[in-house]
C-alpha atoms as a PDB file:
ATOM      1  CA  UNK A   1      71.023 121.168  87.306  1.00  0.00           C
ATOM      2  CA  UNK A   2      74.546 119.157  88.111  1.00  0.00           C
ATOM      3  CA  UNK A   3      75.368 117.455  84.744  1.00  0.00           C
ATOM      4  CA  UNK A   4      76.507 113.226  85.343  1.00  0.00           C
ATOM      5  CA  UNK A   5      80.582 114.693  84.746  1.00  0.00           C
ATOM      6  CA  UNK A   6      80.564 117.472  87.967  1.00  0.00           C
ATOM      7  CA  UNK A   7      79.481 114.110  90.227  1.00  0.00           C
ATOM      8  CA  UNK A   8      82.477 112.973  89.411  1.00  0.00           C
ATOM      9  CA  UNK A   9      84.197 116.615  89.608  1.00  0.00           C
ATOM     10  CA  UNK A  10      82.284 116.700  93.212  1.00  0.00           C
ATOM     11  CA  UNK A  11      83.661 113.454  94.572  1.00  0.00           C
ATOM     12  CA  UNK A  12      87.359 114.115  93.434  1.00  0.00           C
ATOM     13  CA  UNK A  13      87.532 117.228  95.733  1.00  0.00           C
ATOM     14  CA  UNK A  14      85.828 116.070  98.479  1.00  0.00           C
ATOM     15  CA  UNK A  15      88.417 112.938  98.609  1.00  0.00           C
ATOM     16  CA  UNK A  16      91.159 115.736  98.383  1.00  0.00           C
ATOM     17  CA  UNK A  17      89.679 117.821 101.208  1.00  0.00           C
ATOM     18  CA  UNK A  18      88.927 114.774 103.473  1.00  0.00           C
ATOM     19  CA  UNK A  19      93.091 114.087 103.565  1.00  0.00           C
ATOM     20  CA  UNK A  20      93.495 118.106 104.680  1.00  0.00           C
ATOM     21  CA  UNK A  21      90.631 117.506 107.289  1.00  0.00           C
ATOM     22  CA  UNK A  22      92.973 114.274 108.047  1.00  0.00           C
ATOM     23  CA  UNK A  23      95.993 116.179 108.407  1.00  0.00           C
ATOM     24  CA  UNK A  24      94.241 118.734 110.758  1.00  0.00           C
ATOM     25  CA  UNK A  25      92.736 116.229 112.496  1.00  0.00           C
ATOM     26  CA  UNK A  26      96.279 114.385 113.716  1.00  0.00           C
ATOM     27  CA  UNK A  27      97.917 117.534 114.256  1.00  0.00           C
ATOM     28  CA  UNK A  28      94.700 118.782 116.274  1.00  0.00           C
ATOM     29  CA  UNK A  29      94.915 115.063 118.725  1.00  0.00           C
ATOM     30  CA  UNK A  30      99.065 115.789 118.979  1.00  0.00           C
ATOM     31  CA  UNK A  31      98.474 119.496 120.186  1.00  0.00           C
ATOM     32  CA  UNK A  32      95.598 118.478 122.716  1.00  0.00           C
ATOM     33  CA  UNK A  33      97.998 115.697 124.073  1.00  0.00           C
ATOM     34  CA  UNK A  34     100.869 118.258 124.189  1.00  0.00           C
ATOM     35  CA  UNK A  35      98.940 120.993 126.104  1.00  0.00           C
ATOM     36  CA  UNK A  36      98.358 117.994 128.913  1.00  0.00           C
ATOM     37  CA  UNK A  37     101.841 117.592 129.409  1.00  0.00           C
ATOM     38  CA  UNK A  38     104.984 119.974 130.792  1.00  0.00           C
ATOM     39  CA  UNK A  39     105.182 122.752 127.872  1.00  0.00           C
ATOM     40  CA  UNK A  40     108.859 121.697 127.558  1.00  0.00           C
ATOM     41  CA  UNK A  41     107.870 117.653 127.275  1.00  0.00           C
ATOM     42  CA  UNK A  42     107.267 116.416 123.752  1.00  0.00           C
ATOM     43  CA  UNK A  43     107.946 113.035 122.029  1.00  0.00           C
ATOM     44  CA  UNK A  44     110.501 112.443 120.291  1.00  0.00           C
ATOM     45  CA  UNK A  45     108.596 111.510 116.803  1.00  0.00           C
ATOM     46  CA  UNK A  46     104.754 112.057 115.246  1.00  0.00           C
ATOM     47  CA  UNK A  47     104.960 108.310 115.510  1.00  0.00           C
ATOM     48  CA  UNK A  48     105.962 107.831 118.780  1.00  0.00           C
ATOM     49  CA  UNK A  49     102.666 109.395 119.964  1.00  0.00           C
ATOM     50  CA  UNK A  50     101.517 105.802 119.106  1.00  0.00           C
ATOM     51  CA  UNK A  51     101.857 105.229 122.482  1.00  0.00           C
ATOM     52  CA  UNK A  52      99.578 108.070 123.965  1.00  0.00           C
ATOM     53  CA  UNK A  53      95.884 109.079 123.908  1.00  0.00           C
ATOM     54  CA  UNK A  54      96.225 110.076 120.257  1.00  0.00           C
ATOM     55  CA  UNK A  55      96.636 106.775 119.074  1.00  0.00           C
ATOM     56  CA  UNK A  56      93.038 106.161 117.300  1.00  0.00           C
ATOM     57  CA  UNK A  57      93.235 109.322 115.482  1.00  0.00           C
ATOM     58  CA  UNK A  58      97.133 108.466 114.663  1.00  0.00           C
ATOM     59  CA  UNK A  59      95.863 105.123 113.135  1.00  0.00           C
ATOM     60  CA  UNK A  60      92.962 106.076 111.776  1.00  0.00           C
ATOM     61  CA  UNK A  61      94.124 109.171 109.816  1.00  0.00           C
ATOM     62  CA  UNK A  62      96.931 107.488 107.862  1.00  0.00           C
ATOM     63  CA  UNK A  63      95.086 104.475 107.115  1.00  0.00           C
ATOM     64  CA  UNK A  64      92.242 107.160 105.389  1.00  0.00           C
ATOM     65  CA  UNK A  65      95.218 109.594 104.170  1.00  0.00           C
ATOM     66  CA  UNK A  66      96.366 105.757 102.492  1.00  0.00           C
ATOM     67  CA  UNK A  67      93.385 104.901 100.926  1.00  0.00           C
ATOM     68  CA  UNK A  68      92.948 108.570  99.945  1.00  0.00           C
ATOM     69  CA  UNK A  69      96.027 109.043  97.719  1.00  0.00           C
ATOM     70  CA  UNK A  70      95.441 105.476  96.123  1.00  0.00           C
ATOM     71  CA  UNK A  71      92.281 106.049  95.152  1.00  0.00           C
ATOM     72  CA  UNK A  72      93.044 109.983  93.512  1.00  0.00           C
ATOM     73  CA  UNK A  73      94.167 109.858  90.258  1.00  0.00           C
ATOM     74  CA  UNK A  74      97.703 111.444  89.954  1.00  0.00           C
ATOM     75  CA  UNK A  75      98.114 114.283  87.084  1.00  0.00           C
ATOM     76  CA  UNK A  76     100.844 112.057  84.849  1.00  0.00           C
ATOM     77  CA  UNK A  77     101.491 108.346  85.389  1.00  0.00           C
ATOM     78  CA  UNK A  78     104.791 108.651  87.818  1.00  0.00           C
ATOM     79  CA  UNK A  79     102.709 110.996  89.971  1.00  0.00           C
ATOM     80  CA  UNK A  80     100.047 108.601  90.523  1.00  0.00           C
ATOM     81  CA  UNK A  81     102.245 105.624  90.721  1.00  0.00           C
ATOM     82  CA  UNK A  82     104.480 107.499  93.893  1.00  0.00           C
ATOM     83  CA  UNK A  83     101.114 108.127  95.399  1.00  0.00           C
ATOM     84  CA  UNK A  84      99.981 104.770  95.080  1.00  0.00           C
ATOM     85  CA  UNK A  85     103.289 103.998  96.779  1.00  0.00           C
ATOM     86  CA  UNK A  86     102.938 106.079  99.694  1.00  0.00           C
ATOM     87  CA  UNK A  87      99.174 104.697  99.807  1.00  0.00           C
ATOM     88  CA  UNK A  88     100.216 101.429 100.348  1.00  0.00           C
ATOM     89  CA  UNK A  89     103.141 102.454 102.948  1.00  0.00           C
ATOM     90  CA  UNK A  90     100.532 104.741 105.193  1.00  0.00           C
ATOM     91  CA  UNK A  91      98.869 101.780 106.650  1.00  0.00           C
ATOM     92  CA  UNK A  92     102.334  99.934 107.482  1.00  0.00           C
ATOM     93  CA  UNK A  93     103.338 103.225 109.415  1.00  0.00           C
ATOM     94  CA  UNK A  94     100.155 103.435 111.236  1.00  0.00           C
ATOM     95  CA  UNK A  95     100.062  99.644 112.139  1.00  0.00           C
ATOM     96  CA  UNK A  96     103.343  99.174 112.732  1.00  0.00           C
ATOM     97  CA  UNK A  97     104.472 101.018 115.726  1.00  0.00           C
ATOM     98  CA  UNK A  98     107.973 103.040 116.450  1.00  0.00           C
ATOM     99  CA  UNK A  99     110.374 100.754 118.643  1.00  0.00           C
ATOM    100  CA  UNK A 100     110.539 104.002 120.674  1.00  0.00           C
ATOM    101  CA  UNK A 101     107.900 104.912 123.492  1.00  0.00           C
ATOM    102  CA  UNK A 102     109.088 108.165 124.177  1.00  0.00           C
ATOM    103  CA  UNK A 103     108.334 109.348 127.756  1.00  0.00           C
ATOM    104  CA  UNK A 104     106.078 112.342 127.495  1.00  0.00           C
ATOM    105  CA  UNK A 105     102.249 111.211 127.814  1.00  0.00           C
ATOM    106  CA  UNK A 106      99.620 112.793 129.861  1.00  0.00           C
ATOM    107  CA  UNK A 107      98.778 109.639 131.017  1.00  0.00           C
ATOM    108  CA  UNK A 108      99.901 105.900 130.756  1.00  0.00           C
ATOM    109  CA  UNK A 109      98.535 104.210 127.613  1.00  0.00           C
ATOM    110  CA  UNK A 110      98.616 100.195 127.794  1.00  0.00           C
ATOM    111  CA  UNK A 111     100.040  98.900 124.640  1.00  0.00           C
ATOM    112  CA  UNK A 112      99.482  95.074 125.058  1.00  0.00           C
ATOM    113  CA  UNK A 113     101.103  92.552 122.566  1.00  0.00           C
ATOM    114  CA  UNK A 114     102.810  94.607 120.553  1.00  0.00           C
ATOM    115  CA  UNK A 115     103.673  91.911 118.438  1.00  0.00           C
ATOM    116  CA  UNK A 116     100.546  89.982 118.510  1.00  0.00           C
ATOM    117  CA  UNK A 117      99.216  93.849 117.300  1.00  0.00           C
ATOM    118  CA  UNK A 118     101.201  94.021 114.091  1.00  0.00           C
ATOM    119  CA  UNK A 119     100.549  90.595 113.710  1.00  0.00           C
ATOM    120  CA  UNK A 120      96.625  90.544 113.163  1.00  0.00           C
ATOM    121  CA  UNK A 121      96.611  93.920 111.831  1.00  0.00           C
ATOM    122  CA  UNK A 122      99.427  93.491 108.972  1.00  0.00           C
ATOM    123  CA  UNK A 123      97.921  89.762 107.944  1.00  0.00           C
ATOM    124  CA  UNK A 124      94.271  91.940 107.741  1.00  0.00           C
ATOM    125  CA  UNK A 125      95.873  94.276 105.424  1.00  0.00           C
ATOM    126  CA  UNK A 126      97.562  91.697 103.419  1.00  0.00           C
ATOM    127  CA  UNK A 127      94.835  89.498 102.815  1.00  0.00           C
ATOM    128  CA  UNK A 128      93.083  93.016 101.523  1.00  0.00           C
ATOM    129  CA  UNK A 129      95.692  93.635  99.400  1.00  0.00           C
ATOM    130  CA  UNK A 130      96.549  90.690  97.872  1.00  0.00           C
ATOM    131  CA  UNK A 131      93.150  90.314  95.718  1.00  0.00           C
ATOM    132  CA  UNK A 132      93.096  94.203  94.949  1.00  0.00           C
ATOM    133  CA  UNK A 133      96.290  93.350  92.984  1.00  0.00           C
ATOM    134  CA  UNK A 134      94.886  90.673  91.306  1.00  0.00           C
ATOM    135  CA  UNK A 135      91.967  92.802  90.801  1.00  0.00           C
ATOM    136  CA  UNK A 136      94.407  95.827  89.461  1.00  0.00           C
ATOM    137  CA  UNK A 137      95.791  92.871  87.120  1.00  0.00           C
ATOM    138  CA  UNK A 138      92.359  92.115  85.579  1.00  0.00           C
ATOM    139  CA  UNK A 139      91.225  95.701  84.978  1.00  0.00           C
ATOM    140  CA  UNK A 140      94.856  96.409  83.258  1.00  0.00           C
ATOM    141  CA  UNK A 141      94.389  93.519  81.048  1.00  0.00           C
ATOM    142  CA  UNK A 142      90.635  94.519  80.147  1.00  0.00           C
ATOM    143  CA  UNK A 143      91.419  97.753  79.387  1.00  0.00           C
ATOM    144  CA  UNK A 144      94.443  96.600  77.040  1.00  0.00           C
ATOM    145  CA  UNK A 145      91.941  94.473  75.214  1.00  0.00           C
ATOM    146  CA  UNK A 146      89.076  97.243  74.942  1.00  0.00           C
ATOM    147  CA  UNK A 147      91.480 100.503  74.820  1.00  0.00           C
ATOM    148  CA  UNK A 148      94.620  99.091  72.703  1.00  0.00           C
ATOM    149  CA  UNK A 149      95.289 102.891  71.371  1.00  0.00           C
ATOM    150  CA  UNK A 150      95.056 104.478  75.051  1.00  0.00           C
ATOM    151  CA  UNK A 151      97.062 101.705  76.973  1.00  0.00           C
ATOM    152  CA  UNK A 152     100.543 102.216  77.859  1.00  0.00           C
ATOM    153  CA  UNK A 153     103.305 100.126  79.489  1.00  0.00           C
ATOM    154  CA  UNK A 154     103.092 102.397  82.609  1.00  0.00           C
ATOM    155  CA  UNK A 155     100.069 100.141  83.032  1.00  0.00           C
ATOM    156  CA  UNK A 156     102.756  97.415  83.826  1.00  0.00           C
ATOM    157  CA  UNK A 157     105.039  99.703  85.711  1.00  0.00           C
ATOM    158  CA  UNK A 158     102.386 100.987  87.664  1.00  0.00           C
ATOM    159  CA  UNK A 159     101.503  97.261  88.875  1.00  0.00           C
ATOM    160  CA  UNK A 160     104.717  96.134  89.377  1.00  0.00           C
ATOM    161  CA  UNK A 161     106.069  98.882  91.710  1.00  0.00           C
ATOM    162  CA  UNK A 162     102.538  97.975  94.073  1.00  0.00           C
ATOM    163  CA  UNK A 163     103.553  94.159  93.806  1.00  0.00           C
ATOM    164  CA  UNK A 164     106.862  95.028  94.578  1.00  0.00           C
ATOM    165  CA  UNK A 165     106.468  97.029  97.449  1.00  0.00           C
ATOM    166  CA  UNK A 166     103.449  95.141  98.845  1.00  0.00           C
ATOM    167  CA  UNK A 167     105.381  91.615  98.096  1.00  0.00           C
ATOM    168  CA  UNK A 168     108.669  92.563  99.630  1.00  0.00           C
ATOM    169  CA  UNK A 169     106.502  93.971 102.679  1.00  0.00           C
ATOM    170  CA  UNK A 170     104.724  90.312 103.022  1.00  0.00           C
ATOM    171  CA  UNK A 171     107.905  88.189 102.626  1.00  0.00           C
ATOM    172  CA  UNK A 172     109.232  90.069 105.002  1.00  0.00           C
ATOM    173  CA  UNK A 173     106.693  89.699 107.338  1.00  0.00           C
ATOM    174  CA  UNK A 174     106.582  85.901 107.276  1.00  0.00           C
ATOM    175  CA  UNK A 175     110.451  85.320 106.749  1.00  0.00           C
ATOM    176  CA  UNK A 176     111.494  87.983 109.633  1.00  0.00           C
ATOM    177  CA  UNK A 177     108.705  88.529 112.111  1.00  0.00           C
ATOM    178  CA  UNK A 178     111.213  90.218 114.454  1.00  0.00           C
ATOM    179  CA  UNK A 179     112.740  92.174 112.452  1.00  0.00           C
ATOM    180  CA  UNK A 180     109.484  93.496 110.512  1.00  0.00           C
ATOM    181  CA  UNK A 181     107.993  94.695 113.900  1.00  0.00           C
ATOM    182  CA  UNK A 182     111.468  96.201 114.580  1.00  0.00           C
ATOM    183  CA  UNK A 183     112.056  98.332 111.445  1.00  0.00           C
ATOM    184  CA  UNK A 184     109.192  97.971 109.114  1.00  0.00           C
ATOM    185  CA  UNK A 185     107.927 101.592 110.221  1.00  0.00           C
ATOM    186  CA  UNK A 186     110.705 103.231 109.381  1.00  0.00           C
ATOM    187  CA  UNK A 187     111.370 101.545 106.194  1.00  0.00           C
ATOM    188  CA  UNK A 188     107.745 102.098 104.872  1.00  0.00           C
ATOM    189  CA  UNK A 189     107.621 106.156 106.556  1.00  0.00           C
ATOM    190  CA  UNK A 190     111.245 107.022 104.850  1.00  0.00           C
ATOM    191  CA  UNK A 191     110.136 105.498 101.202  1.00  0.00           C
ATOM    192  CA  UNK A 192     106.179 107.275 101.959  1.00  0.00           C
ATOM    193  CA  UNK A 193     107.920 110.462 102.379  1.00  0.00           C
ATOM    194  CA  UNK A 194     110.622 110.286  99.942  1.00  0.00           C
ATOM    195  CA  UNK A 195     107.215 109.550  97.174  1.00  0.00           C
ATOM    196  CA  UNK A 196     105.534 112.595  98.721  1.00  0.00           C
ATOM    197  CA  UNK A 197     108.449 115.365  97.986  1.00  0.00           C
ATOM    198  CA  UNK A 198     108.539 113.675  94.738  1.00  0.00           C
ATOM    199  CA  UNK A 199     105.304 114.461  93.958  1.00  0.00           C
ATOM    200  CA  UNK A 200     105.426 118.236  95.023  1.00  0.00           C
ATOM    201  CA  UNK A 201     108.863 118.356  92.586  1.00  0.00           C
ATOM    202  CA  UNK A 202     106.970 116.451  89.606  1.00  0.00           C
ATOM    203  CA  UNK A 203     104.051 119.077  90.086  1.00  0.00           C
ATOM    204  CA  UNK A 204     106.597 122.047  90.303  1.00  0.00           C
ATOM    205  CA  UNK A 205     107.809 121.084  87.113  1.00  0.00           C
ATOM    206  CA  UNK A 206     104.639 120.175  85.351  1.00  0.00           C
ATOM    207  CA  UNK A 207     103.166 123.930  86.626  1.00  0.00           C
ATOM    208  CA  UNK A 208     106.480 125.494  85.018  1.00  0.00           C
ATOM    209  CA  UNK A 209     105.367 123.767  81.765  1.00  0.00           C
ATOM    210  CA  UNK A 210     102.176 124.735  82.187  1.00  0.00           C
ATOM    211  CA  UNK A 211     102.948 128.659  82.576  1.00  0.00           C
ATOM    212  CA  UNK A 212     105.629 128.046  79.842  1.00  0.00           C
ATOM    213  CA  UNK A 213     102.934 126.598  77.352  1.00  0.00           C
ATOM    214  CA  UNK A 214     100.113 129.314  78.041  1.00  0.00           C
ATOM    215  CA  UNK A 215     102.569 132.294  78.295  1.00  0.00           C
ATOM    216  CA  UNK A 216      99.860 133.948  80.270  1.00  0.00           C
ATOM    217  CA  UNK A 217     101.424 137.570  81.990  1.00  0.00           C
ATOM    218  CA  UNK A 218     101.747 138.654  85.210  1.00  0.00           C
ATOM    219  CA  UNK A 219     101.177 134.349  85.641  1.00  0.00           C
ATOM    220  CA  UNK A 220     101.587 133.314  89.575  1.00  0.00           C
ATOM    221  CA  UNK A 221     104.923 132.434  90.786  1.00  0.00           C
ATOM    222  CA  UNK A 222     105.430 128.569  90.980  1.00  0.00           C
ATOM    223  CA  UNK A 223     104.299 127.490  94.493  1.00  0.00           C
ATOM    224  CA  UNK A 224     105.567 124.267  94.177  1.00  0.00           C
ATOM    225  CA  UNK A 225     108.146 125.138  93.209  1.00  0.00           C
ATOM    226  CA  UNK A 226     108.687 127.243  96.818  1.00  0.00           C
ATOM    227  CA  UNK A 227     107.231 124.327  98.742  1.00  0.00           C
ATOM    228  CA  UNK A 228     109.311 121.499  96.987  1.00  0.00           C
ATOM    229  CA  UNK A 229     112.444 123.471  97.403  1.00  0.00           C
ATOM    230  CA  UNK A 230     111.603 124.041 100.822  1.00  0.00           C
ATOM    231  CA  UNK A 231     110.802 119.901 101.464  1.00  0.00           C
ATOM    232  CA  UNK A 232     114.548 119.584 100.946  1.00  0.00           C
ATOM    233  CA  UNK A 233     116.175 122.517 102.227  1.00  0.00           C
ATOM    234  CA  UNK A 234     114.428 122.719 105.753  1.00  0.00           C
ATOM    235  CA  UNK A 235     114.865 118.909 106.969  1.00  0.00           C
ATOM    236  CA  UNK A 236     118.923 118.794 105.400  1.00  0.00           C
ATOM    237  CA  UNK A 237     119.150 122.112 107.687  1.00  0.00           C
ATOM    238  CA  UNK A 238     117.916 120.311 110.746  1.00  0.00           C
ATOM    239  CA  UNK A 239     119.604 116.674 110.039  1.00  0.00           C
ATOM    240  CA  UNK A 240     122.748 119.057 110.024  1.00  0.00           C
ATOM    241  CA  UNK A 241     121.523 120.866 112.946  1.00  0.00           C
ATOM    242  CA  UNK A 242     121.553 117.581 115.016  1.00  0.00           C
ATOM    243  CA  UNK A 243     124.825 116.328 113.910  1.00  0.00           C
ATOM    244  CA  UNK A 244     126.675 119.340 114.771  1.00  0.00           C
ATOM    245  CA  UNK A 245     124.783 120.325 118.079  1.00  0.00           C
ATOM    246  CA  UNK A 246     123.034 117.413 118.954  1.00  0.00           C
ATOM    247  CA  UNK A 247     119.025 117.559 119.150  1.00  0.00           C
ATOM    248  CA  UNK A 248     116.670 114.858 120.789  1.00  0.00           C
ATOM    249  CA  UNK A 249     113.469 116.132 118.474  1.00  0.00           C
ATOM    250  CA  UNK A 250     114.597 115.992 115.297  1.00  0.00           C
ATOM    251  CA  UNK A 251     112.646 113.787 113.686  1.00  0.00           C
ATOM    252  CA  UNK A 252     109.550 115.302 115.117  1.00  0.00           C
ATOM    253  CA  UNK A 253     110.461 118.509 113.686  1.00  0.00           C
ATOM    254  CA  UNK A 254     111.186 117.096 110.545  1.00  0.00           C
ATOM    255  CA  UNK A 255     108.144 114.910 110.398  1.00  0.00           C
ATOM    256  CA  UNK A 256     106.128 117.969 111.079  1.00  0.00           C
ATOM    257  CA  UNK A 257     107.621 120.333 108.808  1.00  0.00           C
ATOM    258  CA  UNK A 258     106.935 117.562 105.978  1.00  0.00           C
ATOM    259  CA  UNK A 259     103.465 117.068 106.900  1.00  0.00           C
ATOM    260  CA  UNK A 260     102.802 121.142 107.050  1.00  0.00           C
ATOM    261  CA  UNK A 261     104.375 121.294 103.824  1.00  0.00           C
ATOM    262  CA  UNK A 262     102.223 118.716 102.277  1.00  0.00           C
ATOM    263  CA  UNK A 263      99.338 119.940 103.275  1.00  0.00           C
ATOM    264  CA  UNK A 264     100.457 123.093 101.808  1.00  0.00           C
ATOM    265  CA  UNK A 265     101.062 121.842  98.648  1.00  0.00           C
ATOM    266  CA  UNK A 266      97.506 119.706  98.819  1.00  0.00           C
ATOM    267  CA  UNK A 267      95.463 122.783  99.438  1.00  0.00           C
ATOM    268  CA  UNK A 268      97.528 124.864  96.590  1.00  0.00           C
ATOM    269  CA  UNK A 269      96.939 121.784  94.087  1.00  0.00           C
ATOM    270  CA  UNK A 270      93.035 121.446  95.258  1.00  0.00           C
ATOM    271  CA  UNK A 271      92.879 124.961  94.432  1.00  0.00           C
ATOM    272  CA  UNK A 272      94.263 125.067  90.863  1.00  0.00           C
ATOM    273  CA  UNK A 273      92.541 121.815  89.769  1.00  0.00           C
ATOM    274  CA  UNK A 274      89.170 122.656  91.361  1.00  0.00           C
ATOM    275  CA  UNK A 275      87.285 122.688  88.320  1.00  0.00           C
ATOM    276  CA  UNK A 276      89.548 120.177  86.185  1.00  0.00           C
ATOM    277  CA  UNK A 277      90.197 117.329  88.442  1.00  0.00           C
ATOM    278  CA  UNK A 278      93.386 117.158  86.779  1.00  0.00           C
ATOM    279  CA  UNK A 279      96.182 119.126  85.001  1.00  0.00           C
ATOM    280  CA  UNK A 280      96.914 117.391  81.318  1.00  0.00           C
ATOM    281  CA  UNK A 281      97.804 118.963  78.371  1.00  0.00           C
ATOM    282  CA  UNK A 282      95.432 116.272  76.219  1.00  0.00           C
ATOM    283  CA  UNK A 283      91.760 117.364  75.944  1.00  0.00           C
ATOM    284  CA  UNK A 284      89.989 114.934  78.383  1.00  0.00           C
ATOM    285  CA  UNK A 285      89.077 112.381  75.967  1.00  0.00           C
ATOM    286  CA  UNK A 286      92.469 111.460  75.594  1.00  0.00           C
ATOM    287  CA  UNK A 287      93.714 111.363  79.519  1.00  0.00           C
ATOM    288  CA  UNK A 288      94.600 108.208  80.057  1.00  0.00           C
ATOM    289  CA  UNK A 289      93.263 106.476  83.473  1.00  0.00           C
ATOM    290  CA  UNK A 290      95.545 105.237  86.403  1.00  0.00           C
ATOM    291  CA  UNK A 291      97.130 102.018  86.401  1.00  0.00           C
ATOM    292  CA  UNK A 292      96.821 101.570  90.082  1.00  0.00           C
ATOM    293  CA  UNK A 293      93.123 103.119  90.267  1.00  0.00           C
ATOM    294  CA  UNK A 294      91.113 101.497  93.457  1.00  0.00           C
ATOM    295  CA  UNK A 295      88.332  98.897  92.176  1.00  0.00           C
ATOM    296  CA  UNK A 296      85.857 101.160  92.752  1.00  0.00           C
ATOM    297  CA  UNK A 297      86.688 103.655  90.181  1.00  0.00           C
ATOM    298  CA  UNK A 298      86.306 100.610  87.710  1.00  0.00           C
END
């Protein structure tokens, strides 16, 4: 018989599995397009397949990969709050398209209005996100009033990176159309990916705590620690690569190797917190909840 807390346990990993199946699922579409194509012809970006057949999936995975990582409860309060971050940047770089079409496509994809695109979709996800905010606002205040000995001010943090982020993004929009459409993607996918090695090198030092605490022998070496180190080594190597010898695919590379190694480090972290949810030293009781939890988890 499944006791009311492993529902909860139950729903947590399949959220965490559905971004791997995500993950899979883009690099599945961007293989397919590539075996349609000259071996030799690839785009020049992840992004830039936008403007090919894998567009839907392109979309539709980061907007679910978004909503995933805002919705899962981070391990300590800055993990959660640079997930939340890159939750609310994963839409942007799915709406907003790269300026560059590239010029390997199996077949010709008709992009329409690009800007009359970004447009409708962007003032969609604003008008979404403006009374979540609010929403996050109420809840924080609630729980202040009910939980005064649990509440903490990286309630307020919490809440004002998201209106920060999500403000600057909708000022922007209205006050530079142009130059939203222009560079918005690449100003939301360089701060989403700068949260996500964060979060492996938060989790590499929280799992050397861990061991640390526990003392446990023969303990397994830190594999975030590998993976984090690796998040930073690997795309510094190829940045320097292309300044020295020049190298059109770059960015794809890099893109890639970030998105391999996060799903790397999502299927090692699914593993150890399987049957916790989440690492804390506090005995559950005491865990204290997100400040940027979805509505529905109210």
């Amino acid at each position: 018989m499944t006791v009311p807390g492993e529902y909860s346990i139950k729903t947590y990993r399949y959220l965490r599995m559905a971004m791997v199946a995500m993950i899979v699922l883009l690099g599945a579409a961007v293989v397919i397009e590539w075996s349609k194509t000259d071996p030799s012809c690839l785009q020049t970006s992840i992004s830039a397949y936008y403007y090919t057949p894998v567009r839907a999936i392109f979309v539709g995975a980061l907007i679910t990969i978004g909503v995933c990582m805002v919705v899962l409860k981070g391990n300590t309060e800055p993990e959660d709050i640079l997930l939340n971050v890159a939750g609310i940047l994963a839409p942007a770089v799915a709406l907003v398209p790269t300026p560059g079409r590239g010029t390997c496509h199996s077949v010709p994809v008709a992009l329409g209005d690009a800007a009359a695109n970004v447009a409708n979709n962007m003032l969609a996800l604003f008008i979404v996100g403006v009374p979540c905010l609010i929403l996050t606002a109420v809840f924080i205040v609630r729980d202040r009033i009910k939980n005064p000995g649990r509440w903490t001010p990286m309630y307020l943090v919490g809440l004002g990176v998201a209106v920060l982020i999500f403000g600057g993004g909708l000022v922007w929009f209205f006050a530079d159309r142009s130059g939203f459409i222009g560079h918005a993607h690449y100003a939301a996918a360089i701060v989403m990916f700068v949260c996500i090695v964060a979060v492996v090198l938060l989790n590499a030092e929280q799992f050397r705590r861990k061991q640390r605490k526990h003392a446990v022998p023969h303990s397994p070496a830190n594999r975030y620690s590998v993976i984090a180190i690796a998040m930073v080594v690997v795309p510094l190597l190829m940045v320097l690569w292309k300044k020295l010898f020049g190298w059109d695919h770059a960015v794809l590379w890099i893109e890639g190797t970030l998105i391999v190694l996060f799903a790397a480090f999502w299927i090692s972290q699914t593993q150890e917190l399987w049957n916790d949810g989440i690492r804390q030293e506090l005995p559950r009781s005491q865990a204290t909840p997100s400040p940027l939890r979805s509505s529905a988890a109210e």
